[in-house]
Protein backbone atom coordinates (compact mmCIF):
# COMPACT_ATOMS: atom_id res chain seq x y z
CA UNK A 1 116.00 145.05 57.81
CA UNK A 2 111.90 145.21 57.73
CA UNK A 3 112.48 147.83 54.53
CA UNK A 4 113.99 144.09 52.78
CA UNK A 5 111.55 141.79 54.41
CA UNK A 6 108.77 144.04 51.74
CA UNK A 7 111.08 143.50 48.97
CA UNK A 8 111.62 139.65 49.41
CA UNK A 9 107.71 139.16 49.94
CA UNK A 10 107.43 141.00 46.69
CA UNK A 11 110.03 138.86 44.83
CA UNK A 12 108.55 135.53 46.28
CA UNK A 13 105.31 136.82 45.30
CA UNK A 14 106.19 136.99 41.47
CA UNK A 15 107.86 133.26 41.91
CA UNK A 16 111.36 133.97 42.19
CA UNK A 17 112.82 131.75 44.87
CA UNK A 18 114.03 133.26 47.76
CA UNK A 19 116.67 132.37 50.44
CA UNK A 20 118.40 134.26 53.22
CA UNK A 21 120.29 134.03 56.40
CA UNK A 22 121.20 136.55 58.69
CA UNK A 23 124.40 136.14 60.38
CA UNK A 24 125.05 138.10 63.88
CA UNK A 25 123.23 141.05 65.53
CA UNK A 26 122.56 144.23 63.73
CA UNK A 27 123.79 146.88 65.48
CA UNK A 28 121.54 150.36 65.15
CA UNK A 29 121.95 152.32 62.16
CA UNK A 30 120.15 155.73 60.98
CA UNK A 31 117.99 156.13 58.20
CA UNK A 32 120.97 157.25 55.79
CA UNK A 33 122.40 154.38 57.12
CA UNK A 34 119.75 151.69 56.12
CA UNK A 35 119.06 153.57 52.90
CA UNK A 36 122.65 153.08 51.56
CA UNK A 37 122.66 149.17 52.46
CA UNK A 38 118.77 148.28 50.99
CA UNK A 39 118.62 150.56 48.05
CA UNK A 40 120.50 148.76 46.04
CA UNK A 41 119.38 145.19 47.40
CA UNK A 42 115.48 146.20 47.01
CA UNK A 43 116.45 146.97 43.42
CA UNK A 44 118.14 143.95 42.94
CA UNK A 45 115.65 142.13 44.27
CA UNK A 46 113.53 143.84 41.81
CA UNK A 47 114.68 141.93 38.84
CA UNK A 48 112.94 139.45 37.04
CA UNK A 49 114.88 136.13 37.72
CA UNK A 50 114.59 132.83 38.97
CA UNK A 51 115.72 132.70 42.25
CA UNK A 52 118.06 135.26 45.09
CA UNK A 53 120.21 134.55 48.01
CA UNK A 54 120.64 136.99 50.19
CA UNK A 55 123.30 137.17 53.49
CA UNK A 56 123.73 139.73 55.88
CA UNK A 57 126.54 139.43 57.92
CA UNK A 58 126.64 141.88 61.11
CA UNK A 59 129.69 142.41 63.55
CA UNK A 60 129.46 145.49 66.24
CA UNK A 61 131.72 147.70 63.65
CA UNK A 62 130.57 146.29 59.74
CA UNK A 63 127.40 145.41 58.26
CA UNK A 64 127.49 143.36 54.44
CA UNK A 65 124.84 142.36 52.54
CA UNK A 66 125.42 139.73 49.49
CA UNK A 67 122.91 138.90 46.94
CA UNK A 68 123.34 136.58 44.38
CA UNK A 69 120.72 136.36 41.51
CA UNK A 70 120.28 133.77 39.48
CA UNK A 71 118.45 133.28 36.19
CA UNK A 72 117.87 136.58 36.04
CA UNK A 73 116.79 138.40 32.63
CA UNK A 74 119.29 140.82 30.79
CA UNK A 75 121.79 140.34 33.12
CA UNK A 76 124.40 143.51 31.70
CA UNK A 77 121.05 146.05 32.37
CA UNK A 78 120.84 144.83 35.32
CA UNK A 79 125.20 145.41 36.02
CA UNK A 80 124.50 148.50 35.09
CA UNK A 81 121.66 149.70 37.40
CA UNK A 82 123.24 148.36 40.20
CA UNK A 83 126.75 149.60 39.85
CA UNK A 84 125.18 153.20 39.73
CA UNK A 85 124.66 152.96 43.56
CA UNK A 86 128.05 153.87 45.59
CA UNK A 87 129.84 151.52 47.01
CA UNK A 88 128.45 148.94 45.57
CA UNK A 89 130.38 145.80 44.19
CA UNK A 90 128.81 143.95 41.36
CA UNK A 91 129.65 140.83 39.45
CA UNK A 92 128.55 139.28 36.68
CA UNK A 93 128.98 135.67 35.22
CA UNK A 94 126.20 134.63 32.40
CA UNK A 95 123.01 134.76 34.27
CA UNK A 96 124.34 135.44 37.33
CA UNK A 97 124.32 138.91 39.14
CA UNK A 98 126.41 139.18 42.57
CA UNK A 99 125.89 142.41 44.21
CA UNK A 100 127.70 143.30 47.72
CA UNK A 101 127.15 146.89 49.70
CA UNK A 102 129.00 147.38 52.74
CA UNK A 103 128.76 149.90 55.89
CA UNK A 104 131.46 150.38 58.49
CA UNK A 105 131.63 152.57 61.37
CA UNK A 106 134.13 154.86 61.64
């Protein structure tokens, strides 16, 4: 999770608050792996918006990663960039993106 620990900094860095939590232990993945879960959440966090929450939620067989944006500028371009990454979930309410990627073993 260092490659997200970059992209946070970065978002704090042009204001946009930033929460997280990390919930259980990451088991180890390969670099295919990691790309396919932080791709999609660096560019999310990417976006110019007001403030990002963002959960990871590890068991021994899944790893999730939520991010909610908030505030965040042209909210449909942003839908759309996101939802051109596979397997990822995206939802969008006003100014309010929701993105959710997903990797299971087996």
């Amino acid at each position: 999770m260092r490659r997200l620990r970059t992209a946070t900094d970065a978002a704090e860095d042009r204001g946009v608050e930033v929460t997280s939590e990390v919930v259980g232990d990451l088991a180890p993945m390969d670099c295919a792996e990691i790309t396919q879960l932080s791709s999609p959440v660096e560019q999310a966090l990417s976006f110019r918006m007001n403030a990002v929450h963002l959960v990871v939620n590890a068991t021994p067989q899944k790893v999730s990663l939520s991010v909610v944006c908030r505030g965040i500028r042209d909210a449909p371009v942003a839908e759309a960039r996101l939802r051109a990454w596979d397997g990822a979930e995206v939802i969008t309410l006003d100014d309010t993106v929701w993105l959710l990627v997903e990797h299971a073993d087996g």
